[in-house]
C-alpha atoms as a PDB file:
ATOM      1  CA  UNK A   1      36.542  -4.714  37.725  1.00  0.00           C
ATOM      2  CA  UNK A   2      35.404  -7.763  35.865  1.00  0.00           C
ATOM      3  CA  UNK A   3      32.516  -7.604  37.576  1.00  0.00           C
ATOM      4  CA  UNK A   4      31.343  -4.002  37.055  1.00  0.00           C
ATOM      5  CA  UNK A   5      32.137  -4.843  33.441  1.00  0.00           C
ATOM      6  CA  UNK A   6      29.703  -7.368  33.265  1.00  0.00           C
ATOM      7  CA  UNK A   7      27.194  -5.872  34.895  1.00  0.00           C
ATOM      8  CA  UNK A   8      27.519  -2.829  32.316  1.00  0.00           C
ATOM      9  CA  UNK A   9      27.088  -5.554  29.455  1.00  0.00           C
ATOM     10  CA  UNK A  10      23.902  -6.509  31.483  1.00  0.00           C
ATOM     11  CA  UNK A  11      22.911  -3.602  32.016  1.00  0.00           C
ATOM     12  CA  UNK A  12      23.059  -2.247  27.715  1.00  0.00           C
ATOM     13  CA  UNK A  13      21.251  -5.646  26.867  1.00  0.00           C
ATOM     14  CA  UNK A  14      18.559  -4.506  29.264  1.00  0.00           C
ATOM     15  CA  UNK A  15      18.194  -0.748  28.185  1.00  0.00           C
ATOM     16  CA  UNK A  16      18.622  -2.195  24.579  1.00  0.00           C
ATOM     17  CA  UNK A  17      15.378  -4.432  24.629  1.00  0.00           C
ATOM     18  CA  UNK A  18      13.201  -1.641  26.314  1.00  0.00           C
ATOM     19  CA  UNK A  19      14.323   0.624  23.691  1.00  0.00           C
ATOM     20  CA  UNK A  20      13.663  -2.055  21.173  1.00  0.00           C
ATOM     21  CA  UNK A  21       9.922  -2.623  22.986  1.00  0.00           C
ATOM     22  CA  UNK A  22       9.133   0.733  23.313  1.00  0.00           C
ATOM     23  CA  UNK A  23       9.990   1.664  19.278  1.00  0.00           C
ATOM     24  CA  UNK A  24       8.243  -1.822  18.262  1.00  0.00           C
ATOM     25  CA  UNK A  25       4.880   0.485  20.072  1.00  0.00           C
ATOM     26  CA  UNK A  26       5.866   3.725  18.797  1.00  0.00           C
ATOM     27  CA  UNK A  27       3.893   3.382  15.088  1.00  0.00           C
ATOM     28  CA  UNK A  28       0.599   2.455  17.594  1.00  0.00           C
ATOM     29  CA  UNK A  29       1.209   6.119  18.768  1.00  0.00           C
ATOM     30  CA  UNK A  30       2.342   8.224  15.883  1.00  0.00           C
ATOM     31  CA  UNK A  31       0.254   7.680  12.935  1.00  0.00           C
ATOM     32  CA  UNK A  32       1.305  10.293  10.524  1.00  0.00           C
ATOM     33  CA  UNK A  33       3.226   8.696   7.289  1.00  0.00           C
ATOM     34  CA  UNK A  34       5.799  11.363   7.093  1.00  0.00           C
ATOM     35  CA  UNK A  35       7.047  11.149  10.966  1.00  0.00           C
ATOM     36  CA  UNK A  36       6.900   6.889  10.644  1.00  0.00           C
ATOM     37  CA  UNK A  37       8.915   7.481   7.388  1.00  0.00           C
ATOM     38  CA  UNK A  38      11.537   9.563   9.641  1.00  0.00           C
ATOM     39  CA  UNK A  39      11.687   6.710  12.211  1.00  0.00           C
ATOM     40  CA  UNK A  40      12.473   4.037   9.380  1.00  0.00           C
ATOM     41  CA  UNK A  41      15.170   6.165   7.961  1.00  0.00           C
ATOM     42  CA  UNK A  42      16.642   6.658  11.591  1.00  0.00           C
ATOM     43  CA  UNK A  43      16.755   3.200  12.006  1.00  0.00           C
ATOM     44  CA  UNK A  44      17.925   2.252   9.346  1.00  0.00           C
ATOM     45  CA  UNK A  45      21.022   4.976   9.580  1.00  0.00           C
ATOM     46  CA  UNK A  46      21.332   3.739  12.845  1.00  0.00           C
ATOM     47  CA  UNK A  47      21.890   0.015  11.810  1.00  0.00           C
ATOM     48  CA  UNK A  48      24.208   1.565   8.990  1.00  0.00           C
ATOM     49  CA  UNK A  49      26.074   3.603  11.493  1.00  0.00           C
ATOM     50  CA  UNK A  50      26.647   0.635  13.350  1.00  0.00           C
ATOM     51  CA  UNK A  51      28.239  -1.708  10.726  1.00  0.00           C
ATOM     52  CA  UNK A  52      30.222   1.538   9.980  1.00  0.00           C
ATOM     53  CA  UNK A  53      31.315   1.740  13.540  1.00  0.00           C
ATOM     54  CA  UNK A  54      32.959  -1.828  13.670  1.00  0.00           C
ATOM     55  CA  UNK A  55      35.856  -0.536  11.189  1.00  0.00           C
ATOM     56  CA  UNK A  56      35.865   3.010  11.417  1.00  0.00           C
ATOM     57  CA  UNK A  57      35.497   3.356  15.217  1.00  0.00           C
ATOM     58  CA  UNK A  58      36.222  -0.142  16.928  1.00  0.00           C
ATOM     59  CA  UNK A  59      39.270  -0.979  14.323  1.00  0.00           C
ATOM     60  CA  UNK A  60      40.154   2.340  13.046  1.00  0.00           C
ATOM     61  CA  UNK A  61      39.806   2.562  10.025  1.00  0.00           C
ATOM     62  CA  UNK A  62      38.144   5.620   8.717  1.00  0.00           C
ATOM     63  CA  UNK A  63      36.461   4.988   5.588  1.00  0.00           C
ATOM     64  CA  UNK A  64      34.269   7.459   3.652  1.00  0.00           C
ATOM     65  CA  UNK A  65      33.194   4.782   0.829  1.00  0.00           C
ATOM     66  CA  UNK A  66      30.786   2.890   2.282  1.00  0.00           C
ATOM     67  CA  UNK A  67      28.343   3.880  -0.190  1.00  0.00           C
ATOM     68  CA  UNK A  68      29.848   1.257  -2.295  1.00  0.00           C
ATOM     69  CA  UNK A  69      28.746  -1.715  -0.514  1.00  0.00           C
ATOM     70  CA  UNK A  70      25.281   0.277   0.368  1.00  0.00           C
ATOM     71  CA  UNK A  71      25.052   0.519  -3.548  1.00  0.00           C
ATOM     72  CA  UNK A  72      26.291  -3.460  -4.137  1.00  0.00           C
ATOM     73  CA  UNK A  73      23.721  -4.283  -1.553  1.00  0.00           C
ATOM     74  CA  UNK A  74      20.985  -2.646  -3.449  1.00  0.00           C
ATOM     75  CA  UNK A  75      21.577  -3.279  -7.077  1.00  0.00           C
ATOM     76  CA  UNK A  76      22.013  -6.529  -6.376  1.00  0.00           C
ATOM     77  CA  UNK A  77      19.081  -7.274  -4.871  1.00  0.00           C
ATOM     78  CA  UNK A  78      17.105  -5.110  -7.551  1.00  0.00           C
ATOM     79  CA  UNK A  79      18.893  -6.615 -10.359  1.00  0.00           C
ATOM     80  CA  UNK A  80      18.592  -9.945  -9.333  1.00  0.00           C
ATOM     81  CA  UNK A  81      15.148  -9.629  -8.716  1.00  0.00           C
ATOM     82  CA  UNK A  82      14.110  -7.821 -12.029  1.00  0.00           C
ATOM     83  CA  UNK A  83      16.326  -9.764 -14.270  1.00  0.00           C
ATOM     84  CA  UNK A  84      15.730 -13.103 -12.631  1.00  0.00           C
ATOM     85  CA  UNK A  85      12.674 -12.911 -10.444  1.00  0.00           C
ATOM     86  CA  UNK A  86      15.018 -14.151  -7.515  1.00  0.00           C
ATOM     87  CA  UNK A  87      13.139 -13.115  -3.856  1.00  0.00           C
ATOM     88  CA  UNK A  88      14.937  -9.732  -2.252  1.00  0.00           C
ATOM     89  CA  UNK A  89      15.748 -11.859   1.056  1.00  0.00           C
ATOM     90  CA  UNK A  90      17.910 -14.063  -0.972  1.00  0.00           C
ATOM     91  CA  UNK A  91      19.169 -11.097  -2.957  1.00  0.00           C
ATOM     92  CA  UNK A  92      19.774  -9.412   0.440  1.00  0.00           C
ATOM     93  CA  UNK A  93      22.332 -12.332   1.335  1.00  0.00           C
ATOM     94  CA  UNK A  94      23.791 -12.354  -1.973  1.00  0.00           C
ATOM     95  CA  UNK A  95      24.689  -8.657  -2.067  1.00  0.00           C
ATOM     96  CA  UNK A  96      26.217  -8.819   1.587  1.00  0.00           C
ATOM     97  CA  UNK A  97      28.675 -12.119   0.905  1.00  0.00           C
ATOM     98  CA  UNK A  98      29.534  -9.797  -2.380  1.00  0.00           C
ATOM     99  CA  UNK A  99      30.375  -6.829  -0.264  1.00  0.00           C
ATOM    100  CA  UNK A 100      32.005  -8.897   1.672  1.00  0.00           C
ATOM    101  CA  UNK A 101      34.562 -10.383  -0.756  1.00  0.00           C
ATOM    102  CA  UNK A 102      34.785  -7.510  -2.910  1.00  0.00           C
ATOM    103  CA  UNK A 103      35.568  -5.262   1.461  1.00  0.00           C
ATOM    104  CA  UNK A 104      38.242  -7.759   1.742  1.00  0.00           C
ATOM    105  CA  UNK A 105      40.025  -8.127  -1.800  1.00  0.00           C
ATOM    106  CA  UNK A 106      39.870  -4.163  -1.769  1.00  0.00           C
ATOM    107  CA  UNK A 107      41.320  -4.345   1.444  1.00  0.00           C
ATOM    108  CA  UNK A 108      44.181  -6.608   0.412  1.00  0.00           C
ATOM    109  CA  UNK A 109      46.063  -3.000  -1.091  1.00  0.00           C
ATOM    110  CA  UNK A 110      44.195  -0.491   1.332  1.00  0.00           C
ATOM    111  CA  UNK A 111      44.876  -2.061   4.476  1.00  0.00           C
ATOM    112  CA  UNK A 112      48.727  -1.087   3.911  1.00  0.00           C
ATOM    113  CA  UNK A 113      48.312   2.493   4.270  1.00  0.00           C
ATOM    114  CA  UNK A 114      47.403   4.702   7.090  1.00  0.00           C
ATOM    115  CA  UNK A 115      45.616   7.622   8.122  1.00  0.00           C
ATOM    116  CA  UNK A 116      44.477  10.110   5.495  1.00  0.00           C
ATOM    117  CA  UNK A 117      46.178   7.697   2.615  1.00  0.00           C
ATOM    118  CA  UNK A 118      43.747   5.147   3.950  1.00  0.00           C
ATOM    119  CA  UNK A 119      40.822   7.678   3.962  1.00  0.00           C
ATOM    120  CA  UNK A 120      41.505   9.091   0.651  1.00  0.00           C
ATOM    121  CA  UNK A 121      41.596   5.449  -0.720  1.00  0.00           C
ATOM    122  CA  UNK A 122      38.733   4.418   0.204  1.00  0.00           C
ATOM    123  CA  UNK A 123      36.935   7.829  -1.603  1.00  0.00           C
ATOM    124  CA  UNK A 124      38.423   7.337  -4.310  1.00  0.00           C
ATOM    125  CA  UNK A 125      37.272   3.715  -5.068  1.00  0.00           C
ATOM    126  CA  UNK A 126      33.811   4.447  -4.150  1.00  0.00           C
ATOM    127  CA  UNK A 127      33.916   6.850  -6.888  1.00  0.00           C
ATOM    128  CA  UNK A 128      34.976   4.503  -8.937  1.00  0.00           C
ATOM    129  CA  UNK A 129      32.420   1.980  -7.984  1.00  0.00           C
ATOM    130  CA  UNK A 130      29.912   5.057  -9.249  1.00  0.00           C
ATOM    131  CA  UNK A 131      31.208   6.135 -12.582  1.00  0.00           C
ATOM    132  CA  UNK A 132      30.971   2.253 -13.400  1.00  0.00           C
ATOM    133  CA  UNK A 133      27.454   1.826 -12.668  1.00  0.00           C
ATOM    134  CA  UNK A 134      26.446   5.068 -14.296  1.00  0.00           C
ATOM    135  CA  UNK A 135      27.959   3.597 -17.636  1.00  0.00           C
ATOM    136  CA  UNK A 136      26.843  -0.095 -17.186  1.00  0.00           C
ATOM    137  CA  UNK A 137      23.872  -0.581 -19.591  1.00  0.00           C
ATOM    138  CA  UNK A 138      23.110  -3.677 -18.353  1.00  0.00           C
ATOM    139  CA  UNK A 139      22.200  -1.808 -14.605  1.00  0.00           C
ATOM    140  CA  UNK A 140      20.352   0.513 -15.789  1.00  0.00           C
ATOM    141  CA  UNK A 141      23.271   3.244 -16.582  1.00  0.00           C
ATOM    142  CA  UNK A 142      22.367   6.565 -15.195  1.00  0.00           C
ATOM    143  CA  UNK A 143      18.746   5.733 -15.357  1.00  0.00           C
ATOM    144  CA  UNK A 144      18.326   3.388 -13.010  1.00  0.00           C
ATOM    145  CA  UNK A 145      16.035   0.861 -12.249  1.00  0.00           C
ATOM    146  CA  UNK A 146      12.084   0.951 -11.519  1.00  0.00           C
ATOM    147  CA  UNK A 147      11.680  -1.955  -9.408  1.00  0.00           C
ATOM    148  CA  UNK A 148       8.178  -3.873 -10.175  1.00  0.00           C
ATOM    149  CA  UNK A 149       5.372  -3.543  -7.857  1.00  0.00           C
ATOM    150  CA  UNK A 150       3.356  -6.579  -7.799  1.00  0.00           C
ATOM    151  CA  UNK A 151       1.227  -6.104  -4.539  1.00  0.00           C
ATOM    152  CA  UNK A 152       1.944  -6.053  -0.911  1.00  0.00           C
ATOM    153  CA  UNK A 153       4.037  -9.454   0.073  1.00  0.00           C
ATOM    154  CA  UNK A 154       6.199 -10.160   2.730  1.00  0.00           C
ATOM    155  CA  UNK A 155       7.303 -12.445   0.268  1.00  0.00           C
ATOM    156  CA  UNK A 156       8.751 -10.147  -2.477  1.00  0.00           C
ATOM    157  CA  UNK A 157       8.982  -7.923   0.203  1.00  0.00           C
ATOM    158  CA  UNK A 158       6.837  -5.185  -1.175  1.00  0.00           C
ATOM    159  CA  UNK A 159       4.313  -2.640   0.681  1.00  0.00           C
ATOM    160  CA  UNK A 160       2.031   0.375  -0.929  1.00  0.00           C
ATOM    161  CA  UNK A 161      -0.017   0.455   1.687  1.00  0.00           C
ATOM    162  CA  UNK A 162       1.607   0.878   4.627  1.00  0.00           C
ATOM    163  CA  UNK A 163       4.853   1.619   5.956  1.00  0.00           C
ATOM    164  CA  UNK A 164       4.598   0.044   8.930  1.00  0.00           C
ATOM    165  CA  UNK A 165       6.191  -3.624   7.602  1.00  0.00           C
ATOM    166  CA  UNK A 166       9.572  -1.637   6.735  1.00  0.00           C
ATOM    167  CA  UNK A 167       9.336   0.156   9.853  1.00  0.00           C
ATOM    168  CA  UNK A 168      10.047  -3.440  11.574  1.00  0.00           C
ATOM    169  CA  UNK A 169      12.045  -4.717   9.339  1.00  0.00           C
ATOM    170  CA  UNK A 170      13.950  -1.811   9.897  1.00  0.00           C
ATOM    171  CA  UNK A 171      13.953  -1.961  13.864  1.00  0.00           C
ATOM    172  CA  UNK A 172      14.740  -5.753  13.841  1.00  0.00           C
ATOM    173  CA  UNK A 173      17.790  -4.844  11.155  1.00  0.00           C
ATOM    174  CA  UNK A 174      18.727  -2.380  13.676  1.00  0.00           C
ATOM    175  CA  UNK A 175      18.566  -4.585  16.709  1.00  0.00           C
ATOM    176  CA  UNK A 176      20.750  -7.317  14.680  1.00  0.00           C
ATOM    177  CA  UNK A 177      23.613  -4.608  13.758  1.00  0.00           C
ATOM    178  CA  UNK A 178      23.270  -3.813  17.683  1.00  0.00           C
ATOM    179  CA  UNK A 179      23.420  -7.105  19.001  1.00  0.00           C
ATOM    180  CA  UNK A 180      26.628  -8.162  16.548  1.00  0.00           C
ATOM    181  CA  UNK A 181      28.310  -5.292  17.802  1.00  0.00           C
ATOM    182  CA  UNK A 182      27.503  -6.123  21.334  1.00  0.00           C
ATOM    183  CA  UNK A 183      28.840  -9.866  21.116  1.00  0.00           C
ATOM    184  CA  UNK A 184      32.092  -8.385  19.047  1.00  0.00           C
ATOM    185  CA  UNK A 185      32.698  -5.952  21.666  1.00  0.00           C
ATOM    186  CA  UNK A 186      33.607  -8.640  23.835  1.00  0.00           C
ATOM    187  CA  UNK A 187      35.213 -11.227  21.364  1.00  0.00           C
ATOM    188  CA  UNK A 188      38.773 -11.987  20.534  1.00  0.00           C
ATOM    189  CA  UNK A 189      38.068 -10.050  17.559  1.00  0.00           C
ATOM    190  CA  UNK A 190      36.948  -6.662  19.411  1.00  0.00           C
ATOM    191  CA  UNK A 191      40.085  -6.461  21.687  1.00  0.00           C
ATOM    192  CA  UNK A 192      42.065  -7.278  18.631  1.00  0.00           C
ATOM    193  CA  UNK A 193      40.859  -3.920  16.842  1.00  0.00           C
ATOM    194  CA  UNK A 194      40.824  -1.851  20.017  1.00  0.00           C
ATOM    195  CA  UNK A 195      44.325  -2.908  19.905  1.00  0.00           C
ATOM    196  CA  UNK A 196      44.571  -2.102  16.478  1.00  0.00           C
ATOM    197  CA  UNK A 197      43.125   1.495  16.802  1.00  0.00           C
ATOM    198  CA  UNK A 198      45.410   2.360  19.563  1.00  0.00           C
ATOM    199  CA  UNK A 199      48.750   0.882  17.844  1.00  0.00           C
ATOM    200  CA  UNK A 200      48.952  -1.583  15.348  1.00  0.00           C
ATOM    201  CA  UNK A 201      52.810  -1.832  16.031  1.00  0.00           C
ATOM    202  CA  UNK A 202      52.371  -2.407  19.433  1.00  0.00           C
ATOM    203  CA  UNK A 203      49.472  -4.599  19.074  1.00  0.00           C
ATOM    204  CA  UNK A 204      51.305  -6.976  16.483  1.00  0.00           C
ATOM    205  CA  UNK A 205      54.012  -7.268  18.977  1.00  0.00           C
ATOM    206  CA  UNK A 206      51.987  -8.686  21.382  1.00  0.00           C
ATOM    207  CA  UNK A 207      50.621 -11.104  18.930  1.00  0.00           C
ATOM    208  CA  UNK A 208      47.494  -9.216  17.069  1.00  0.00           C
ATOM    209  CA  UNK A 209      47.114 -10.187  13.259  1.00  0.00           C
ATOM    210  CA  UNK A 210      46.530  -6.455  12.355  1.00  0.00           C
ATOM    211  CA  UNK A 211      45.859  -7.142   8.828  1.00  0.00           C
ATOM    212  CA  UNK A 212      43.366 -10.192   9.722  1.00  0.00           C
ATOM    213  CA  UNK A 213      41.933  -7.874  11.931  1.00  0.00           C
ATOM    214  CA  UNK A 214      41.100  -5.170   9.679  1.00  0.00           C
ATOM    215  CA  UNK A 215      40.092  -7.641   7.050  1.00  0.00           C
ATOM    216  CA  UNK A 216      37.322  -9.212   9.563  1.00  0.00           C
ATOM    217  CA  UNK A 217      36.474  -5.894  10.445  1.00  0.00           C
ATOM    218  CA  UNK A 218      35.896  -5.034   6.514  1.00  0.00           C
ATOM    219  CA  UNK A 219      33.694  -8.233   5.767  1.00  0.00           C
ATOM    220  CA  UNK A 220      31.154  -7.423   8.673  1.00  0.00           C
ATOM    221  CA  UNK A 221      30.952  -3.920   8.038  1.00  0.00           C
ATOM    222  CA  UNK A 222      30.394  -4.319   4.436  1.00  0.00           C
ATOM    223  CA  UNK A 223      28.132  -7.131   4.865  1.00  0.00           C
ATOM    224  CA  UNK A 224      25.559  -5.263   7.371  1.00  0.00           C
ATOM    225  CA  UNK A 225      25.672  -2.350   5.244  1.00  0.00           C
ATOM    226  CA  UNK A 226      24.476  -4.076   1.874  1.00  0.00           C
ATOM    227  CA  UNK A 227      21.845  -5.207   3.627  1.00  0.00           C
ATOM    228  CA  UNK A 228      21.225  -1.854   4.155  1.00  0.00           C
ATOM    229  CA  UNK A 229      21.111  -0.798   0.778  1.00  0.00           C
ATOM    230  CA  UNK A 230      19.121  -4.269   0.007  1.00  0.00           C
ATOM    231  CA  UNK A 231      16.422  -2.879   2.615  1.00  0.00           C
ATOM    232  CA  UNK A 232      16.813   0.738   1.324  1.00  0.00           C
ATOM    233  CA  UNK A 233      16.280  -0.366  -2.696  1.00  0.00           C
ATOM    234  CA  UNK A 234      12.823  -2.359  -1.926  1.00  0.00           C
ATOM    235  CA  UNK A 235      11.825   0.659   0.503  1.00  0.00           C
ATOM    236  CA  UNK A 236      12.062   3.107  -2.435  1.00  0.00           C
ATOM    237  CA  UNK A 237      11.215   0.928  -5.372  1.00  0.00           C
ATOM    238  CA  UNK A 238      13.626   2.819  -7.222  1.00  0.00           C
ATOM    239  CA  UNK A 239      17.517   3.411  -7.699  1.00  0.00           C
ATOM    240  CA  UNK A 240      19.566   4.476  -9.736  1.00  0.00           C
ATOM    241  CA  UNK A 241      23.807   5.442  -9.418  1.00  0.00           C
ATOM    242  CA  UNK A 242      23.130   8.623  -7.497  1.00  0.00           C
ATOM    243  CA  UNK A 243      20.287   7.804  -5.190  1.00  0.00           C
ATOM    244  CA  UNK A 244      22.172   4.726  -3.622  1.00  0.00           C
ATOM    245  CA  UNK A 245      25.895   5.486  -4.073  1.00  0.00           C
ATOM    246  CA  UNK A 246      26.811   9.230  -3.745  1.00  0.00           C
ATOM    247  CA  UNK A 247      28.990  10.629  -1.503  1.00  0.00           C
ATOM    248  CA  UNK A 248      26.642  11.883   0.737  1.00  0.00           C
ATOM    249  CA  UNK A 249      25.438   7.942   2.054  1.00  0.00           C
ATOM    250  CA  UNK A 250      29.174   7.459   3.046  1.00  0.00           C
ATOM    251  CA  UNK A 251      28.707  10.926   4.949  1.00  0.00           C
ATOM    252  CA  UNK A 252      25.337   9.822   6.363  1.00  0.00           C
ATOM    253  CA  UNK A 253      26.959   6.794   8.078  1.00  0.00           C
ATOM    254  CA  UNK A 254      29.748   8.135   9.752  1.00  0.00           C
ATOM    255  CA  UNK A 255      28.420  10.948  10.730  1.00  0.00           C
ATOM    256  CA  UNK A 256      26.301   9.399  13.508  1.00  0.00           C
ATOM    257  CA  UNK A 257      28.653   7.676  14.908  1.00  0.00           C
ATOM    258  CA  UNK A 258      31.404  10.178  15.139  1.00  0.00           C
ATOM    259  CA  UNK A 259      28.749  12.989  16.793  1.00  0.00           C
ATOM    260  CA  UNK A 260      27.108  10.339  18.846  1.00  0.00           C
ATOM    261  CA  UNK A 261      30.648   8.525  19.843  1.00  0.00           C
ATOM    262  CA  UNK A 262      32.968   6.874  17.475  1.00  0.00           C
ATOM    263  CA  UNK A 263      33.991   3.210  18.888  1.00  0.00           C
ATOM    264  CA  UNK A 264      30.910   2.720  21.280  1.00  0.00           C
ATOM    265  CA  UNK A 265      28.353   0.853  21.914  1.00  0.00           C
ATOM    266  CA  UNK A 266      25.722   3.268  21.849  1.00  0.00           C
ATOM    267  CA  UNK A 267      27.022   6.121  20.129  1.00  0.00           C
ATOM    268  CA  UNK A 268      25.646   5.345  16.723  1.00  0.00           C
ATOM    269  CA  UNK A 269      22.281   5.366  17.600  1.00  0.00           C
ATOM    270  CA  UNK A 270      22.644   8.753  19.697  1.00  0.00           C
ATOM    271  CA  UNK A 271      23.529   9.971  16.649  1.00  0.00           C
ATOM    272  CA  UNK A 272      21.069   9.043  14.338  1.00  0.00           C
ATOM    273  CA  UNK A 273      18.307   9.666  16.873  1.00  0.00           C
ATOM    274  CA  UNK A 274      19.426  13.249  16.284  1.00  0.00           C
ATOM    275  CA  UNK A 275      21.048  13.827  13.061  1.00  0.00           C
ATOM    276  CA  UNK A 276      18.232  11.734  10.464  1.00  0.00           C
ATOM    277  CA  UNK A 277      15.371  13.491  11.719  1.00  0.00           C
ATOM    278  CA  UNK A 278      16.987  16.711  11.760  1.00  0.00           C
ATOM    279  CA  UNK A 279      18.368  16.006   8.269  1.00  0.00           C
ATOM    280  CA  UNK A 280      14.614  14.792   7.054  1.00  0.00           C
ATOM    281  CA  UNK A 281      12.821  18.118   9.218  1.00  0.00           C
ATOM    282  CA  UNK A 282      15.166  21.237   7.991  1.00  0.00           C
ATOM    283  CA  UNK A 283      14.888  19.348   4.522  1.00  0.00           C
ATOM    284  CA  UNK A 284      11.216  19.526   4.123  1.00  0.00           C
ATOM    285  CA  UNK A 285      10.379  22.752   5.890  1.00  0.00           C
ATOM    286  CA  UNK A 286      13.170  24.957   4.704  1.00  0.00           C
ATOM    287  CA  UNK A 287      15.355  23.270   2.099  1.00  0.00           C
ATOM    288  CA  UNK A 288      12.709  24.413  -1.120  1.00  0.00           C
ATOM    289  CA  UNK A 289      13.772  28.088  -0.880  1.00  0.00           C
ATOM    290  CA  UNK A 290      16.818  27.374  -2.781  1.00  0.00           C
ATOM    291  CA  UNK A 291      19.254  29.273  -0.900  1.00  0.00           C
ATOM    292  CA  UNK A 292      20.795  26.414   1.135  1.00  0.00           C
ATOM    293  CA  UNK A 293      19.442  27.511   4.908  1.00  0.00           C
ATOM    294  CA  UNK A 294      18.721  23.660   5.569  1.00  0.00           C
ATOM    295  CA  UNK A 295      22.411  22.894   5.039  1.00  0.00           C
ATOM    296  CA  UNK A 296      23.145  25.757   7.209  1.00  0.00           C
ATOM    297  CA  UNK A 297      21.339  25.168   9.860  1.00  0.00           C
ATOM    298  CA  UNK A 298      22.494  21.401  10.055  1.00  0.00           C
ATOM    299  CA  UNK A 299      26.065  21.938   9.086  1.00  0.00           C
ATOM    300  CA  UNK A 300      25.790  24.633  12.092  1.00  0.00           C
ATOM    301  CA  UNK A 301      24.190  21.981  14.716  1.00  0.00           C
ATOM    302  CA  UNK A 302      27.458  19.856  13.708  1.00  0.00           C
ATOM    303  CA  UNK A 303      29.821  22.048  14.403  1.00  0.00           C
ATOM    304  CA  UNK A 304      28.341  23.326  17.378  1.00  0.00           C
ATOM    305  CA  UNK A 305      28.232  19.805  18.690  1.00  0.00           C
ATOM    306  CA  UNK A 306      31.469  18.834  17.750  1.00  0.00           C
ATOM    307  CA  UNK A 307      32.868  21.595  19.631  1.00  0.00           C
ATOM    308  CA  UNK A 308      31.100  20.851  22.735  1.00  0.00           C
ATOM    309  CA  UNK A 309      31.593  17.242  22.914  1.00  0.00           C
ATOM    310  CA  UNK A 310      34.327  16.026  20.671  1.00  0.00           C
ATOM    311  CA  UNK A 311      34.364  12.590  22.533  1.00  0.00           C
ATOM    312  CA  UNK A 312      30.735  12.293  20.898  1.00  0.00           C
ATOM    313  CA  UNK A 313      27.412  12.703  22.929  1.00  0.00           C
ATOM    314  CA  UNK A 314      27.616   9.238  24.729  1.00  0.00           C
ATOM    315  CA  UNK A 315      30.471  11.336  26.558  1.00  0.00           C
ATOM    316  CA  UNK A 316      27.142  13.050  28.251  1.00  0.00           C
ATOM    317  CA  UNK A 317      26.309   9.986  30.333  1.00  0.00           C
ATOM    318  CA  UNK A 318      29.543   8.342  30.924  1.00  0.00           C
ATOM    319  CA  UNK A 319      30.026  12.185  32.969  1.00  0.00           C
ATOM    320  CA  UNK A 320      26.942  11.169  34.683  1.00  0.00           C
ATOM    321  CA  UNK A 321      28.070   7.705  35.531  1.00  0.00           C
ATOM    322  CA  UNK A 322      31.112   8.910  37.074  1.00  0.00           C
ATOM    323  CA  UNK A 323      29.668  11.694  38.933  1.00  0.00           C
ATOM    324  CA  UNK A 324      26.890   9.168  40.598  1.00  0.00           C
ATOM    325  CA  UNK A 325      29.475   7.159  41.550  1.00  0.00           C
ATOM    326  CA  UNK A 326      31.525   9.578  43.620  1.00  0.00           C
END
C-alpha cells in the first residue's frame, strides 16, 4: 500500500513536469494575444484555486472571501510601488506575509465556528475589507489606481509588448502553488487537516491541534493568493476596489476546485482548464447583447456538471484507474 502510494506521488510529479513542458511550448504554437491572454488567466486561476484548495478542500474550511487577500496582495504591491517606488517582487512578498498575519489574526475568532457560520464569516469580512478600500483616500478610494508604465522590465516587472513574460510568470506561479501542495499533501500538516475535514473532534482526540491546523492552513492559502493579486495588479496596470476584490474573485477560486475536485491534487487545475476559458469565450462572443445568455450558458455547464460528477471531474480518472486495475 505504501508502495502504490508512492509510486502515485511519482507518478503526479512526472505528469506534472510534462504538463509544465508542454504549456512552457504552447505560446510557440498559439500566437493570437487574446487565446495567450486566456492561458495566463487559467493559470493564474489555477494557482489561485490551488492556495484556495489547501483550506477549503484539504482542511475544510470553506471560505468565500478570498478576494480579500487577492485584493491585499495587489494594492500592496501597487501602492507600495507608486507611493514609494519599491520593486513589485518585493511588494509581492510584502503583501503575502500581510495576508498572512492579517488570515491568521482573522482566524483567531473564525476558526471557532463551523459550517455555514464559518462560511458566512468569512463573506462578510471580505465585504468589509471592500467598503474600506472604496472609502480610503489614501488608496485611491473608488477610483483606483493607474499603475505607471515606465517600459518593459523584468525589473519593475512591466510588459506592453508582449504577453508572453506574464504568461511564465504565470506558469512558474502555477507550478509553485502545485508543488507546495504536493509536498503538504504528504506532511504532518496535510494528514493533520484531512483529519480535520473529516472530524475535528475525533482528530483532536487523537492528538491533532485543530486550531493550529486551520491557522497554518490560513497563512499559506492567503499567502499564495496575494501573490496572486500581486501578479494580477502589474498584469492589468490598473485596480481599483471592484476589479480586485468583488465577490465574484472569491467565486472564481473555488469554483475550480470544487467542479474539478475539492481536496485533490489535481482537481484545481481540471477546473480551471475548463471553467476560465469558458468564462473568458461566452464573455466575449455573447455576453455584449445585454440579456445575460453568457451567464446562462455557464451557470448551465455548472450545474450540469455538478450533477454528473459531484465528487468533481478528477472522479473521471480515478473510475479509470480502478477499472484498469481489475
Amino acid at each position: 500500500m505504501m508502495e502504490s502510494f508512492a509510486q502515485r506521488r511519482r507518478r503526479d510529479l512526472i505528469v506534472a513536469f510534462v504538463l509544465a513542458a508542454l504549456a512552457a511550448c504552447a505560446p510557440f504554437v498559439i500566437k493570437d494575444v487574446y487565446v495567450q491572454n486566456i492561458m495566463v488567466l487559467t493559470l493564474m486561476y489555477a494557482a489561485l484555486s490551488q492556495a484556495w484548495n489547501i483550506l477549503g478542500g484539504y482542511c475544510g474550511q470553506i471560505s468565500l472571501g478570498h478576494a480579500l487577500y487577492f485584493g491585499l496582495g495587489a494594492y500592496t504591491t501597487t501602492l507600495l510601488f507608486t507611493k514609494f517606488g519599491v520593486l513589485p517582487w518585493f511588494g509581492m512578498l510584502g503583501g503575502g506575509t500581510i495576508s498572512a498575519l492579517i488570515a491568521m489574526a482573522l482566524g483567531y475568532p473564525t476558526f471557532r465556528l463551523r459550517g455555514h457560520y464559518f462560511v458566512i464569516a468569512t463573506i462578510v469580512i471580505a465585504e468589509i475589507g471592500l467598503l474600506l478600500f472604496h472609502n480610503w483616500d489614501w488608496a485611491g478610494a473608488a477610483l483606483g489606481i493607474d499603475i505607471p508604465v515606465r517600459g518593459d522590465s523584468w525589473l519593475r516587472f512591466q510588459f506592453t509588448r508582449s504577453k508572453l513574460p506574464f504568461f511564465y510568470f504565470a506558469l512558474v506561479f502555477c507550478c509553485v502553488a502545485w508543488l507546495i501542495t504536493w509536498w503538504l499533501e504528504d506532511s504532518k500538516w496535510g494528514y493533520w487537516w484531512r483529519a480535520v475535514k473529516d472530524n475535528p473532534d475525533a482528530a483532536e482526540s487523537l492528538g491533532v491541534v485543530v486550531f493550529n491546523s486551520k491557522m497554518g492552513a490560513a497563512a499559506v492559502s492567503a499567502f499564495l493568493t496575494a501573490i496572486g493579486g500581486a501578479f494580477y495588479a502589474q498584469f492589468v496596470s490598473y485596480i481599483d476596489p471592484e476589479s480586485v476584490m468583488s465577490f465574484q474573485f472569491s467565486l472564481l477560486m473555488a469554483l475550480p476546485a470544487v467542479l474539478g475536485g475539492i481536496g485533490t491534487l489535481w482537481g484545481p487545475v481540471l477546473g480551471a482548464v475548463i471553467l476560465i476559458p469558458l468564462t473568458e469565450l461566452t464573455r466575449s462572443f455573447i455576453g455584449g447583447s445585454g440579456r445575460g445568455v453568457d451567464l446562462i450558458l455557464y451557470g448551465t455547464v455548472i450545474v450540469l456538471i455538478s450533477l454528473a460528477r459531484p465528487e468533481g471531474l478528477i472522479g473521471l480518472f480515478s473510475r479509470k484507474r480502478k477499472e484498469v486495475s481489475r
